[in-house]
PDBML (XML) file of the C-alpha atoms, coordinates in Angstrom:
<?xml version="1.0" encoding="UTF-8" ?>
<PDBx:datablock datablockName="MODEL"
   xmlns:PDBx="http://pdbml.pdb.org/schema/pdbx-v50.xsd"
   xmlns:xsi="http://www.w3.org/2001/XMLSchema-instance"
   xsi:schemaLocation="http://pdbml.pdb.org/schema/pdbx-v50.xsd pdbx-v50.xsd">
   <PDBx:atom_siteCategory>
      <PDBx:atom_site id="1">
         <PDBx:B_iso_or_equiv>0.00</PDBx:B_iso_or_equiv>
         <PDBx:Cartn_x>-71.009</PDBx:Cartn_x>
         <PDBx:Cartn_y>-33.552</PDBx:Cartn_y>
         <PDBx:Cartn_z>-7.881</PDBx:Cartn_z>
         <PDBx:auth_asym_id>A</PDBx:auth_asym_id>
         <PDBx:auth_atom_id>CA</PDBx:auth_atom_id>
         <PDBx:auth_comp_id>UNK</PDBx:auth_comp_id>
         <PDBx:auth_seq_id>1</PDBx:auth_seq_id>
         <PDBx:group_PDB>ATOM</PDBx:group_PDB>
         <PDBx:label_alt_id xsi:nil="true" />
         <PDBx:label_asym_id>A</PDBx:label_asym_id>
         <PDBx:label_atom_id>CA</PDBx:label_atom_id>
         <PDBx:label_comp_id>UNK</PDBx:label_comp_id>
         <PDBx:label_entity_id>1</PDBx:label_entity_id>
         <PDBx:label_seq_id>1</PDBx:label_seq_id>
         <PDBx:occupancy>1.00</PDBx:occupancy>
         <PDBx:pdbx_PDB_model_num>1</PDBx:pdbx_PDB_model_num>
         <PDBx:type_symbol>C</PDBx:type_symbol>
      </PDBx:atom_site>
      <PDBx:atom_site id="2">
         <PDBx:B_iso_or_equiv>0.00</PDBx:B_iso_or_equiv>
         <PDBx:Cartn_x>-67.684</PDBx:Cartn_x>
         <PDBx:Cartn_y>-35.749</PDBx:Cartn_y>
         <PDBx:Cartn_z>-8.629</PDBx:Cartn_z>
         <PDBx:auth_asym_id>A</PDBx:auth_asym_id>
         <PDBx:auth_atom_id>CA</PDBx:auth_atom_id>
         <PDBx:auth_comp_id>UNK</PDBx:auth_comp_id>
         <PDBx:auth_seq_id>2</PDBx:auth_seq_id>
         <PDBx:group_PDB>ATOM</PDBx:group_PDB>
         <PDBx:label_alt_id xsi:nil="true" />
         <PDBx:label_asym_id>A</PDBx:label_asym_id>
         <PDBx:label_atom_id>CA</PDBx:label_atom_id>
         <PDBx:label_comp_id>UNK</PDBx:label_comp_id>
         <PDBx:label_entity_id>1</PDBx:label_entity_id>
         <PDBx:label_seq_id>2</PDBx:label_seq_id>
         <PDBx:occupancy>1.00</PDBx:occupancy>
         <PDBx:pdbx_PDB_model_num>1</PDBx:pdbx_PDB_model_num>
         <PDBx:type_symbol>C</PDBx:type_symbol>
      </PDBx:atom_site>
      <PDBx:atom_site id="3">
         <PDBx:B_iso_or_equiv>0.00</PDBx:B_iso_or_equiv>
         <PDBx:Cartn_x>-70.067</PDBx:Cartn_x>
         <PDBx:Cartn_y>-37.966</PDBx:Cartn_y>
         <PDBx:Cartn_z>-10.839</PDBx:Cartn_z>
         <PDBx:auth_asym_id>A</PDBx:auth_asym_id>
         <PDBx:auth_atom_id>CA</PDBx:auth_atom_id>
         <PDBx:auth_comp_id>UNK</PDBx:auth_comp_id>
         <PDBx:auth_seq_id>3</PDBx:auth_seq_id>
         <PDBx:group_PDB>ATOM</PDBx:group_PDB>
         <PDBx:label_alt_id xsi:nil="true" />
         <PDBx:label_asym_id>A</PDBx:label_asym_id>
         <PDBx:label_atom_id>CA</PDBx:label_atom_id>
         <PDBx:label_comp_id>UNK</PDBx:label_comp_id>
         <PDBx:label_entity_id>1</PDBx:label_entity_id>
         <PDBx:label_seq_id>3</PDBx:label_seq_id>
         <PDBx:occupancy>1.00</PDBx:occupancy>
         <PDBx:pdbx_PDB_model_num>1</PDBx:pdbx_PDB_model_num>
         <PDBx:type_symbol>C</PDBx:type_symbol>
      </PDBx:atom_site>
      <PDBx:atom_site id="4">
         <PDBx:B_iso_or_equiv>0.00</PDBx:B_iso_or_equiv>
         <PDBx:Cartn_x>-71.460</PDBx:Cartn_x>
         <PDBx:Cartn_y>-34.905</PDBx:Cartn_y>
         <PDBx:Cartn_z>-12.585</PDBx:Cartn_z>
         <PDBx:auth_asym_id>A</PDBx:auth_asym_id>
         <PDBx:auth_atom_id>CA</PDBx:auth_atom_id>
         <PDBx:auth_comp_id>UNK</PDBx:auth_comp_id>
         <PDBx:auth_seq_id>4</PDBx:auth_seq_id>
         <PDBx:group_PDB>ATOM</PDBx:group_PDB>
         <PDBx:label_alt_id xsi:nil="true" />
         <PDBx:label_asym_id>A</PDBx:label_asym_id>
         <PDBx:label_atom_id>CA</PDBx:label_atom_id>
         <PDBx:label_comp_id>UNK</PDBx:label_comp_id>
         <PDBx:label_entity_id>1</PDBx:label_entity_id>
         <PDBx:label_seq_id>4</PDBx:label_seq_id>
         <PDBx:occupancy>1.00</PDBx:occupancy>
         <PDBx:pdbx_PDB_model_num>1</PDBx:pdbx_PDB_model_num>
         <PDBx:type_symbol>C</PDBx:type_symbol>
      </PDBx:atom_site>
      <PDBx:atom_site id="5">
         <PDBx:B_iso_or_equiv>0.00</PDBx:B_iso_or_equiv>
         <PDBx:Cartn_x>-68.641</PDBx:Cartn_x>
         <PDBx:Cartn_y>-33.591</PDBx:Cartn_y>
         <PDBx:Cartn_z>-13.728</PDBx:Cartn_z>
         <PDBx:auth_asym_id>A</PDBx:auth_asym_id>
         <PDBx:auth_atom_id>CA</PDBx:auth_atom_id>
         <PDBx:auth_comp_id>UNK</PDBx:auth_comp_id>
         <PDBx:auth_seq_id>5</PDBx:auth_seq_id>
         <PDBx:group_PDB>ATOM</PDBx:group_PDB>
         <PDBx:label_alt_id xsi:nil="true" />
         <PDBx:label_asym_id>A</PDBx:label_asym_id>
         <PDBx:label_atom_id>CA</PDBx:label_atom_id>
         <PDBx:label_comp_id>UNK</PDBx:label_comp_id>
         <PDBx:label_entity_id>1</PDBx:label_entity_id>
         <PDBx:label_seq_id>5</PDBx:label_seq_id>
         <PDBx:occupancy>1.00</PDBx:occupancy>
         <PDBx:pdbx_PDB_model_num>1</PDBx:pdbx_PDB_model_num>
         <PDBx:type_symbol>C</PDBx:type_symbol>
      </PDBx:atom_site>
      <PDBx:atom_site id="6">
         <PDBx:B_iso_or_equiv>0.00</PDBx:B_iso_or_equiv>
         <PDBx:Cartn_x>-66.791</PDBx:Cartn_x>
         <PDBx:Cartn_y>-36.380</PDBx:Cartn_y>
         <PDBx:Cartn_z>-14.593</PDBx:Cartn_z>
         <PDBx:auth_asym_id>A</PDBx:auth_asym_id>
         <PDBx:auth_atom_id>CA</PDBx:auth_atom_id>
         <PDBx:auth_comp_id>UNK</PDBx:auth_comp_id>
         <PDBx:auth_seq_id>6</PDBx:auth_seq_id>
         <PDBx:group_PDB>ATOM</PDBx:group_PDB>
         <PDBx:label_alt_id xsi:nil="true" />
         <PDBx:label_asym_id>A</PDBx:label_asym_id>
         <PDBx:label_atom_id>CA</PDBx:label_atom_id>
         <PDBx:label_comp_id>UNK</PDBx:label_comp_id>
         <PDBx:label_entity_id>1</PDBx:label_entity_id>
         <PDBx:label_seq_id>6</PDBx:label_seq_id>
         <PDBx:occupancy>1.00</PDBx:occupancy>
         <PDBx:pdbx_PDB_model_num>1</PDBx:pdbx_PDB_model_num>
         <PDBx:type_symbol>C</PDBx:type_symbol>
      </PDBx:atom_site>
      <PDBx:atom_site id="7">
         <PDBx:B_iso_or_equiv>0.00</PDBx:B_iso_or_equiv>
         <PDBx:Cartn_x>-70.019</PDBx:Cartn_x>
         <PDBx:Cartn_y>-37.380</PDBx:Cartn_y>
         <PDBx:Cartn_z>-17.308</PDBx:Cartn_z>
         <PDBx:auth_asym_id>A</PDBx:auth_asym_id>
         <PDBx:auth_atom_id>CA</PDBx:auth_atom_id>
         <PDBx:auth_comp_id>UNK</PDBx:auth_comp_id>
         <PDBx:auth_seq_id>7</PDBx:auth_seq_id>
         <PDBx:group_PDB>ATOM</PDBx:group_PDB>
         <PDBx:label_alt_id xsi:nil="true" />
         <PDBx:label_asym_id>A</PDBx:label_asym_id>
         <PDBx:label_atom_id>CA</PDBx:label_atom_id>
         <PDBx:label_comp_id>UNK</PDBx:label_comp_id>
         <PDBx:label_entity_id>1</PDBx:label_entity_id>
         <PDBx:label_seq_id>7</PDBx:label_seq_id>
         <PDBx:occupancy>1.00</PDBx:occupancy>
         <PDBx:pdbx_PDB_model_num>1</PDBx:pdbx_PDB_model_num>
         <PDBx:type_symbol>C</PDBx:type_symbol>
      </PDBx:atom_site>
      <PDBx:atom_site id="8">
         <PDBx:B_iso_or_equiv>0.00</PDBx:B_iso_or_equiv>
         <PDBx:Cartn_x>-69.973</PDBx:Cartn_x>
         <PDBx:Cartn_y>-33.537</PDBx:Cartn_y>
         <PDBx:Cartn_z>-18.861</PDBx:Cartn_z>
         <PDBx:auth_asym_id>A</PDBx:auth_asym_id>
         <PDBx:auth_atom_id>CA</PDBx:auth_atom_id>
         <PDBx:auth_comp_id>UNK</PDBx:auth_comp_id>
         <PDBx:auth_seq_id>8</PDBx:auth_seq_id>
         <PDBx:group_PDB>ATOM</PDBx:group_PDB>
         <PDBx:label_alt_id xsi:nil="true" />
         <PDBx:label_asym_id>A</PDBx:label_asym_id>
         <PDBx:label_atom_id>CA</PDBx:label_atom_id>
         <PDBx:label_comp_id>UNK</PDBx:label_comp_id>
         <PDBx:label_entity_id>1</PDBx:label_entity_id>
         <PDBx:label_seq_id>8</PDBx:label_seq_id>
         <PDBx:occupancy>1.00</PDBx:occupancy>
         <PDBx:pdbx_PDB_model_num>1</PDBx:pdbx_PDB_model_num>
         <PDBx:type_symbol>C</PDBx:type_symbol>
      </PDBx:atom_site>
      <PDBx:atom_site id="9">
         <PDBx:B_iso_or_equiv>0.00</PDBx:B_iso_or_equiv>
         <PDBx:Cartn_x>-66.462</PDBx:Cartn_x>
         <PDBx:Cartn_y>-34.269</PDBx:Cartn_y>
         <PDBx:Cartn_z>-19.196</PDBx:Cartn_z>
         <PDBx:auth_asym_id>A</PDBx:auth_asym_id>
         <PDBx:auth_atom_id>CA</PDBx:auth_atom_id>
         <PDBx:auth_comp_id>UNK</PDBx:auth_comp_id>
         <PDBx:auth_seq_id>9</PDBx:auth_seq_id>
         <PDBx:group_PDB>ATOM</PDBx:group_PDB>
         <PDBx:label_alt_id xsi:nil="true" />
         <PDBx:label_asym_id>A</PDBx:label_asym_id>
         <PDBx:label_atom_id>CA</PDBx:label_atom_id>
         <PDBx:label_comp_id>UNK</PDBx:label_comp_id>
         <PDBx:label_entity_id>1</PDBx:label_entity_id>
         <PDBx:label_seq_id>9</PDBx:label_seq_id>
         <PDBx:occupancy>1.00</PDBx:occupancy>
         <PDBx:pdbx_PDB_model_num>1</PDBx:pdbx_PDB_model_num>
         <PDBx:type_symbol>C</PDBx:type_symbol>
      </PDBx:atom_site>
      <PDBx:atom_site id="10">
         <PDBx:B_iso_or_equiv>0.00</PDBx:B_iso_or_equiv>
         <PDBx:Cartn_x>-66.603</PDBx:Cartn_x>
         <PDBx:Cartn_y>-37.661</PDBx:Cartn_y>
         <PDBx:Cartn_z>-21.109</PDBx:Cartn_z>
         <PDBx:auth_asym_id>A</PDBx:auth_asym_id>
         <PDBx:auth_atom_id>CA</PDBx:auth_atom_id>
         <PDBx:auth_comp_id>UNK</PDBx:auth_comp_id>
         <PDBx:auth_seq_id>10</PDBx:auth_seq_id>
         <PDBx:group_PDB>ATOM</PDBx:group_PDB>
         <PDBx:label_alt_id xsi:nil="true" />
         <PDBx:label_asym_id>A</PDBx:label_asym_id>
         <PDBx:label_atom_id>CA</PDBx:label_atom_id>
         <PDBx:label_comp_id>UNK</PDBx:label_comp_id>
         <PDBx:label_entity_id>1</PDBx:label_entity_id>
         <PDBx:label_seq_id>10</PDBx:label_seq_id>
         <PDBx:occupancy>1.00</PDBx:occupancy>
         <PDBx:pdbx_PDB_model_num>1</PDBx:pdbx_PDB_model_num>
         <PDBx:type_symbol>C</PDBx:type_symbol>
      </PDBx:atom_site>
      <PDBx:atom_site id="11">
         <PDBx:B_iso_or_equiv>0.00</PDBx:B_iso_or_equiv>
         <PDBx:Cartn_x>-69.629</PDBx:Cartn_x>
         <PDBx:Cartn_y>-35.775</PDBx:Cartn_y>
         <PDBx:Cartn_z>-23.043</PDBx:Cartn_z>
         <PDBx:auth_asym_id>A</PDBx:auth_asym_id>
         <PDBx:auth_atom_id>CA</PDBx:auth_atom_id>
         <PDBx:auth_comp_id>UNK</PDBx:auth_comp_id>
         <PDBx:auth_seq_id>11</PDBx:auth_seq_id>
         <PDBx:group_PDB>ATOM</PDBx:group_PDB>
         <PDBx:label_alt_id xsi:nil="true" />
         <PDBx:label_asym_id>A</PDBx:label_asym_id>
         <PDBx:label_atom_id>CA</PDBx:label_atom_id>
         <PDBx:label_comp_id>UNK</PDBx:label_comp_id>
         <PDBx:label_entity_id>1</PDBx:label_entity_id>
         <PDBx:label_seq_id>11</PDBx:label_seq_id>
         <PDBx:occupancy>1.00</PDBx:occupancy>
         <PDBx:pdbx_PDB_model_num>1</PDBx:pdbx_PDB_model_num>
         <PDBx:type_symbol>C</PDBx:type_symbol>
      </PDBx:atom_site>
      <PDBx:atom_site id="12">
         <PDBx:B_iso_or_equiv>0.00</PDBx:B_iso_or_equiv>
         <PDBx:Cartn_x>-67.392</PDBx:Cartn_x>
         <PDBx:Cartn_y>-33.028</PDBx:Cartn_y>
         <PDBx:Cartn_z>-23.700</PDBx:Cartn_z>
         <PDBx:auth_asym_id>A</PDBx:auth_asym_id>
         <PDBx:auth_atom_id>CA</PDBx:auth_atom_id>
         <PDBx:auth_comp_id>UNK</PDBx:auth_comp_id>
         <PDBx:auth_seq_id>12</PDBx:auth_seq_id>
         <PDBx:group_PDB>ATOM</PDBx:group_PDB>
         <PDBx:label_alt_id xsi:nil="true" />
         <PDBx:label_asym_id>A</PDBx:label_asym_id>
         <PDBx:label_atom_id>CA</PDBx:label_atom_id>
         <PDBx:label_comp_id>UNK</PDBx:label_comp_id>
         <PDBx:label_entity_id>1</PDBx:label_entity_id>
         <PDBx:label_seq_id>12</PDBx:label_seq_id>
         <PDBx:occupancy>1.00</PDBx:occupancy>
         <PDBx:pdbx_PDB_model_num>1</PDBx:pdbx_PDB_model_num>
         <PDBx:type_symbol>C</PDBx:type_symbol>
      </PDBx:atom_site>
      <PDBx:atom_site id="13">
         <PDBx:B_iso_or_equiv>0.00</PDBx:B_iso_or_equiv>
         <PDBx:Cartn_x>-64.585</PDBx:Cartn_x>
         <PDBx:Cartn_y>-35.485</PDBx:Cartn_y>
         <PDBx:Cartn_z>-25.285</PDBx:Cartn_z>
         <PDBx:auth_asym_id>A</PDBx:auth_asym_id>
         <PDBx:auth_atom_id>CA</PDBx:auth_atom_id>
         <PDBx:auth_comp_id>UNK</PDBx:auth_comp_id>
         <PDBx:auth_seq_id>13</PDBx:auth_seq_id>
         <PDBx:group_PDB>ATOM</PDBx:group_PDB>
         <PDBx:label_alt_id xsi:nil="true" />
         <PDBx:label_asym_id>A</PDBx:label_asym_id>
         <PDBx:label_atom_id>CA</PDBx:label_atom_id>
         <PDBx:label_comp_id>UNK</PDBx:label_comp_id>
         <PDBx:label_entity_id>1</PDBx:label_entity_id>
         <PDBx:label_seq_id>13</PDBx:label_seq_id>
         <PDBx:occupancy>1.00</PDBx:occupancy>
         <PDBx:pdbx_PDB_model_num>1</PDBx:pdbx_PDB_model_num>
         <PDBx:type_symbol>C</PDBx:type_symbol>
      </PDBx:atom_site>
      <PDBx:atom_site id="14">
         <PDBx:B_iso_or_equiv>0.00</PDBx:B_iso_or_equiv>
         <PDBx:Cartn_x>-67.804</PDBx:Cartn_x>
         <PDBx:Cartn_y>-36.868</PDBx:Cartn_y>
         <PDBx:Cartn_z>-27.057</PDBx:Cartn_z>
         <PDBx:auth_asym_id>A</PDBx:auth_asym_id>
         <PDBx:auth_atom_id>CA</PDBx:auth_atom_id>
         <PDBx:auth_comp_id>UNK</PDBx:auth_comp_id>
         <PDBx:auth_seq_id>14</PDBx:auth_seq_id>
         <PDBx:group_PDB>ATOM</PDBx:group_PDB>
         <PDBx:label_alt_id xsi:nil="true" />
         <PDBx:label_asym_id>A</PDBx:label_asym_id>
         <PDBx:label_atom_id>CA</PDBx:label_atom_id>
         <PDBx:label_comp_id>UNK</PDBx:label_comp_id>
         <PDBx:label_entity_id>1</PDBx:label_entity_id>
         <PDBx:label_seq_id>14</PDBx:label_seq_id>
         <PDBx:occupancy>1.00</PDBx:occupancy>
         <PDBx:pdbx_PDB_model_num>1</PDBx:pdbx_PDB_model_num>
         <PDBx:type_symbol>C</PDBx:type_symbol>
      </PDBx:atom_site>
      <PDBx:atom_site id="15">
         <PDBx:B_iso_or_equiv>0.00</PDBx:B_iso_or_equiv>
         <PDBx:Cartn_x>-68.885</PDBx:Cartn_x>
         <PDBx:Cartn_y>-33.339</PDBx:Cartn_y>
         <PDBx:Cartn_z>-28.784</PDBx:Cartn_z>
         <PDBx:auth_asym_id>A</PDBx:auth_asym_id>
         <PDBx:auth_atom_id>CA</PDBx:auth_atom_id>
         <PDBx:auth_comp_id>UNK</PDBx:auth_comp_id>
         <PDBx:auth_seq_id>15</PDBx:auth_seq_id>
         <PDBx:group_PDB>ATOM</PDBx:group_PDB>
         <PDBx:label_alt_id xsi:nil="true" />
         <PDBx:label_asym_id>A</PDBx:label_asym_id>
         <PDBx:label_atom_id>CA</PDBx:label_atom_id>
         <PDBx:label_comp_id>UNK</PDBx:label_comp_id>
         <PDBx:label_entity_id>1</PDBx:label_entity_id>
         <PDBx:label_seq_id>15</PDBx:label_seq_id>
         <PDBx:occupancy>1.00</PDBx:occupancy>
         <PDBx:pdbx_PDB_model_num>1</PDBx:pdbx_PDB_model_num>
         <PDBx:type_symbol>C</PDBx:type_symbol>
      </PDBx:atom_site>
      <PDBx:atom_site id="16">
         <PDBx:B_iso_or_equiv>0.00</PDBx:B_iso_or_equiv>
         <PDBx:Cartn_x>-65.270</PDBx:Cartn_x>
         <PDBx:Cartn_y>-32.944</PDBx:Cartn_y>
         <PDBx:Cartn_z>-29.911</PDBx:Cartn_z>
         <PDBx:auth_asym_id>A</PDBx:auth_asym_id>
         <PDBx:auth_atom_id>CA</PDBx:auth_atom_id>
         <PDBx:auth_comp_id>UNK</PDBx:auth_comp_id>
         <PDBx:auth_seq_id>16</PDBx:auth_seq_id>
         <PDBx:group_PDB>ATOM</PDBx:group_PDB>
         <PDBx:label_alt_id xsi:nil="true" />
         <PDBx:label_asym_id>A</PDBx:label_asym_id>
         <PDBx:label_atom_id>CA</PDBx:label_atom_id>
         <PDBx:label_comp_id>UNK</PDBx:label_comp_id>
         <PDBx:label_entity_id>1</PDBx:label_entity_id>
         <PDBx:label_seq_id>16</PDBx:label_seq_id>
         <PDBx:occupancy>1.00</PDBx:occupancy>
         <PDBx:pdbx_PDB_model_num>1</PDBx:pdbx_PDB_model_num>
         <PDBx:type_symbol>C</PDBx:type_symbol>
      </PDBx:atom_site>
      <PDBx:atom_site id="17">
         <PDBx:B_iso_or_equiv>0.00</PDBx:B_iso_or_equiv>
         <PDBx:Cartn_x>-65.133</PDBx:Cartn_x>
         <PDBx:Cartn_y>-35.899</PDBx:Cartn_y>
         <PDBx:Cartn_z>-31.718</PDBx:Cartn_z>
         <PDBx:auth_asym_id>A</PDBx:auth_asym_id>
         <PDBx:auth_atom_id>CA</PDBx:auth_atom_id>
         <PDBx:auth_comp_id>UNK</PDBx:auth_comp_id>
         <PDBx:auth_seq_id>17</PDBx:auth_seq_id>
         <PDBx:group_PDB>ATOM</PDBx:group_PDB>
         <PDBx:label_alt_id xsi:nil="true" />
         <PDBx:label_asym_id>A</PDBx:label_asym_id>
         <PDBx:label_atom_id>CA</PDBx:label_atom_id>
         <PDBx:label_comp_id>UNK</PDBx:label_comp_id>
         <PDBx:label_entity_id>1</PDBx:label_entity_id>
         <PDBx:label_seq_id>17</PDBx:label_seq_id>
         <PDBx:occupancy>1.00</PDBx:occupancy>
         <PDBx:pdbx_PDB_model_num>1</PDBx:pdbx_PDB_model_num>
         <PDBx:type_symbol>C</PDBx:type_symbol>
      </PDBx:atom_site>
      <PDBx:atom_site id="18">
         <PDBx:B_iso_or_equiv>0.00</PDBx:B_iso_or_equiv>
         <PDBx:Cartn_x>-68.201</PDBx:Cartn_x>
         <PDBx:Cartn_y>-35.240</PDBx:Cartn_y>
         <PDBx:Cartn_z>-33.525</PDBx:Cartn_z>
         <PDBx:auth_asym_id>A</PDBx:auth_asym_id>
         <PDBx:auth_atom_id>CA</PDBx:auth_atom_id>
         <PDBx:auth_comp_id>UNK</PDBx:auth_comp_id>
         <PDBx:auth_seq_id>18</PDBx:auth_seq_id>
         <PDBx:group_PDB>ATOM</PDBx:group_PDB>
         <PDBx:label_alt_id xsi:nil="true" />
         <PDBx:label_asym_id>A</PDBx:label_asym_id>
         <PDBx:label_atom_id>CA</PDBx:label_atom_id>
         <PDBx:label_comp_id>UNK</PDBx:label_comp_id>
         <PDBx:label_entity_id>1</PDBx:label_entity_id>
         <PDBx:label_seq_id>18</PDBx:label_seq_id>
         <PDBx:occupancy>1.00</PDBx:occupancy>
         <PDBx:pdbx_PDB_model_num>1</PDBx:pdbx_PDB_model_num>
         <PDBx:type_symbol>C</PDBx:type_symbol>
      </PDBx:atom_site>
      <PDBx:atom_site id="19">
         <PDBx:B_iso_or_equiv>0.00</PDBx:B_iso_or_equiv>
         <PDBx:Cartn_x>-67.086</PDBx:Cartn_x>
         <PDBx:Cartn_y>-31.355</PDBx:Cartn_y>
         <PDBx:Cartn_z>-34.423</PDBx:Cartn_z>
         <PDBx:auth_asym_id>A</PDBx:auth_asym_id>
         <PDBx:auth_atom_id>CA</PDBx:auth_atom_id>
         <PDBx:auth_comp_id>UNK</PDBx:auth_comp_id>
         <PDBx:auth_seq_id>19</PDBx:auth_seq_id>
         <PDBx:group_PDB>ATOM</PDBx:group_PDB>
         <PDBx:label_alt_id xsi:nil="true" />
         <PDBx:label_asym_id>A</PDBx:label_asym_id>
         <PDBx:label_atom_id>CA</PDBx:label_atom_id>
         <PDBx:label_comp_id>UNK</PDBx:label_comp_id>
         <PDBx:label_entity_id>1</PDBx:label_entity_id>
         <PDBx:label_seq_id>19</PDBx:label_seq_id>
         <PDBx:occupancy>1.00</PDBx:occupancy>
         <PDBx:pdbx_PDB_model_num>1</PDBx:pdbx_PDB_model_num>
         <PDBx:type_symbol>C</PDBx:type_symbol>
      </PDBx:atom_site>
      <PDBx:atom_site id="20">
         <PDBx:B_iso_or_equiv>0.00</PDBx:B_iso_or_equiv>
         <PDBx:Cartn_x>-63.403</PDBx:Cartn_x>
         <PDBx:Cartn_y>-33.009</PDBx:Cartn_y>
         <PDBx:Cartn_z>-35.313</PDBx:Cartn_z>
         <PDBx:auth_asym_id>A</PDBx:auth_asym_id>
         <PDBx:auth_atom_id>CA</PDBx:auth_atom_id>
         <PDBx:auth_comp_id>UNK</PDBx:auth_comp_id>
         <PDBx:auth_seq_id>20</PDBx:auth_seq_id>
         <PDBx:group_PDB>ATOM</PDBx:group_PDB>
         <PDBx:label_alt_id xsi:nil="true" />
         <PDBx:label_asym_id>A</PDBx:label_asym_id>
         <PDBx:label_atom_id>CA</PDBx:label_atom_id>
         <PDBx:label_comp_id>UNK</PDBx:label_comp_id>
         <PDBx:label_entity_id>1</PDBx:label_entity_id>
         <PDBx:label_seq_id>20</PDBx:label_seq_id>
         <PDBx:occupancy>1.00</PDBx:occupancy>
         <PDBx:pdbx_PDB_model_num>1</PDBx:pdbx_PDB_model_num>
         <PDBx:type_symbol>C</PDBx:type_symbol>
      </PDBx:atom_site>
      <PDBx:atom_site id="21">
         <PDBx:B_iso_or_equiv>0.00</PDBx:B_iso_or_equiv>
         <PDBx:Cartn_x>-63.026</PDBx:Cartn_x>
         <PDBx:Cartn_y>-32.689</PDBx:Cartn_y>
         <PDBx:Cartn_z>-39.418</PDBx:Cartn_z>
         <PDBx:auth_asym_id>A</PDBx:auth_asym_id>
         <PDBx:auth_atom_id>CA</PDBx:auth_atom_id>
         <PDBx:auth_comp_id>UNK</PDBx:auth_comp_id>
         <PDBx:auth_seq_id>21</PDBx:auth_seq_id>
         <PDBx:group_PDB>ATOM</PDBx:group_PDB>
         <PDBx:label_alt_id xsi:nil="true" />
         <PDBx:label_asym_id>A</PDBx:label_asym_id>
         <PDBx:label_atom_id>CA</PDBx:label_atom_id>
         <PDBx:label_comp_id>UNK</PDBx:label_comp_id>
         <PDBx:label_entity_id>1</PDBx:label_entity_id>
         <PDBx:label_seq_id>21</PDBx:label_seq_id>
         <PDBx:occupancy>1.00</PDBx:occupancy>
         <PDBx:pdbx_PDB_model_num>1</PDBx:pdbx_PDB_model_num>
         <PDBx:type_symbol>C</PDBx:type_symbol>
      </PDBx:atom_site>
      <PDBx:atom_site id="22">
         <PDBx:B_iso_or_equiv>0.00</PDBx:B_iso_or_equiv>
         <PDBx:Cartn_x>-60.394</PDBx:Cartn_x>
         <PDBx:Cartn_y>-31.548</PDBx:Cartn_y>
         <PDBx:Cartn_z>-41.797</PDBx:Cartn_z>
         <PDBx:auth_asym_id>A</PDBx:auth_asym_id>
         <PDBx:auth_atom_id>CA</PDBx:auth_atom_id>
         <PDBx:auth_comp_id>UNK</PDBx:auth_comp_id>
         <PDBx:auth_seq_id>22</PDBx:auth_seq_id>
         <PDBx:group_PDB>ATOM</PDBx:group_PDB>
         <PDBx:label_alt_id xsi:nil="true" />
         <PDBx:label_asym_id>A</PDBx:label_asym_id>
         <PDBx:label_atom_id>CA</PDBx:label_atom_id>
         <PDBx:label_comp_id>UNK</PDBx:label_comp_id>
         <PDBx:label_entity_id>1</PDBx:label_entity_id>
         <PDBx:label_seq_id>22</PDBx:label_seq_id>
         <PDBx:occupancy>1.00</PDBx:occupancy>
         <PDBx:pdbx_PDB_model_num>1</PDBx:pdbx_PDB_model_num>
         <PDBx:type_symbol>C</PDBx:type_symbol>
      </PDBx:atom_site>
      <PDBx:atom_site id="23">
         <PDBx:B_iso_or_equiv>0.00</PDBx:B_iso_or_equiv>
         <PDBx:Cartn_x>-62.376</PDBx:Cartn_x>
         <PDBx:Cartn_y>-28.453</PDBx:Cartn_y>
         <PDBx:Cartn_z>-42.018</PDBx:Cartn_z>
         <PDBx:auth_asym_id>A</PDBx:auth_asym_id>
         <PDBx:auth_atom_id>CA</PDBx:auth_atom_id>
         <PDBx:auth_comp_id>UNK</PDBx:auth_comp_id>
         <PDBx:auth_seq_id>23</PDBx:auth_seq_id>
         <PDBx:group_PDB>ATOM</PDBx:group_PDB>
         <PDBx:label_alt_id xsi:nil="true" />
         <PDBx:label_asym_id>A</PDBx:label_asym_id>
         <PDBx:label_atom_id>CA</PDBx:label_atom_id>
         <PDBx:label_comp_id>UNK</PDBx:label_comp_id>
         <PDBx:label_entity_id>1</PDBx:label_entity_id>
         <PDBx:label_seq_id>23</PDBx:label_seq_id>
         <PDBx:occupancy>1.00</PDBx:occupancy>
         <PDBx:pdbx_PDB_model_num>1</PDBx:pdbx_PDB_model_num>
         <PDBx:type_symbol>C</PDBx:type_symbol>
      </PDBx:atom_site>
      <PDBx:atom_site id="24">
         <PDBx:B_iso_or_equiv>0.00</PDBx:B_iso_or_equiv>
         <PDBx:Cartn_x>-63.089</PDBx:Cartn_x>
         <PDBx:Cartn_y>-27.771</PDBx:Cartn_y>
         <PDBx:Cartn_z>-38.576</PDBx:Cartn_z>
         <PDBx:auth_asym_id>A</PDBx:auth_asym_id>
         <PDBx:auth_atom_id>CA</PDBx:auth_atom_id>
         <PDBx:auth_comp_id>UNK</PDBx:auth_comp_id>
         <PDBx:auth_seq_id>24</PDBx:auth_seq_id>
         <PDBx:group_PDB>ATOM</PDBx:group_PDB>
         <PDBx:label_alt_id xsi:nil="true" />
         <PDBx:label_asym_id>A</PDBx:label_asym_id>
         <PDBx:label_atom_id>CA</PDBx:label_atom_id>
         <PDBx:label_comp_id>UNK</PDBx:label_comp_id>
         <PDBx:label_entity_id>1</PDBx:label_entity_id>
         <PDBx:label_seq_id>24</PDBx:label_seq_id>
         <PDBx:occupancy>1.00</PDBx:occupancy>
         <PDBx:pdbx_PDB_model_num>1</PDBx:pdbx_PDB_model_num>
         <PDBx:type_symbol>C</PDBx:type_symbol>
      </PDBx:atom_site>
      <PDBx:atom_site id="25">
         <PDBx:B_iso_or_equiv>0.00</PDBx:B_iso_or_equiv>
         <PDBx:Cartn_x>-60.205</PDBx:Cartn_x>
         <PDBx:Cartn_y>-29.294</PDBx:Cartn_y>
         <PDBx:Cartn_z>-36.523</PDBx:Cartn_z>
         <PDBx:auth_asym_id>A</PDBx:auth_asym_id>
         <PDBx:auth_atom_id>CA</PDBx:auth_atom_id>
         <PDBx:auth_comp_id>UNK</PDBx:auth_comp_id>
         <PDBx:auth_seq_id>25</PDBx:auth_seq_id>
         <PDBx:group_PDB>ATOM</PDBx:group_PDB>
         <PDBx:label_alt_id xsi:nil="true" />
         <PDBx:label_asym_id>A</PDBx:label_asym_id>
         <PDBx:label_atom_id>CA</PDBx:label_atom_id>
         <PDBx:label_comp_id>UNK</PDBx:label_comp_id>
         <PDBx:label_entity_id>1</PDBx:label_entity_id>
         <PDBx:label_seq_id>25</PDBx:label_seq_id>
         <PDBx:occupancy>1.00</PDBx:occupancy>
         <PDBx:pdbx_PDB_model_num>1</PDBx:pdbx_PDB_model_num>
         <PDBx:type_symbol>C</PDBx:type_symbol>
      </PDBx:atom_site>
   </PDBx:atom_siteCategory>
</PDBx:datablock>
C-alpha cells in the first residue's frame, strides 16, 4: 500500500508538470 501511494504521488507531481503553463499555472 506504501508503494502504491508513493507512485500516484510521483504521478501526481508528473500531471502537474504537464498542466503547468503561463496560462494555466
Amino acid at each position: 500500500n506504501i508503494l502504491l501511494v508513493r507512485l500516484k504521488s510521483l504521478l501526481r507531481r508528473t500531471a502537474w508538470q504537464n498542466a503547468a503553463t503561463p496560462e494555466t499555472p
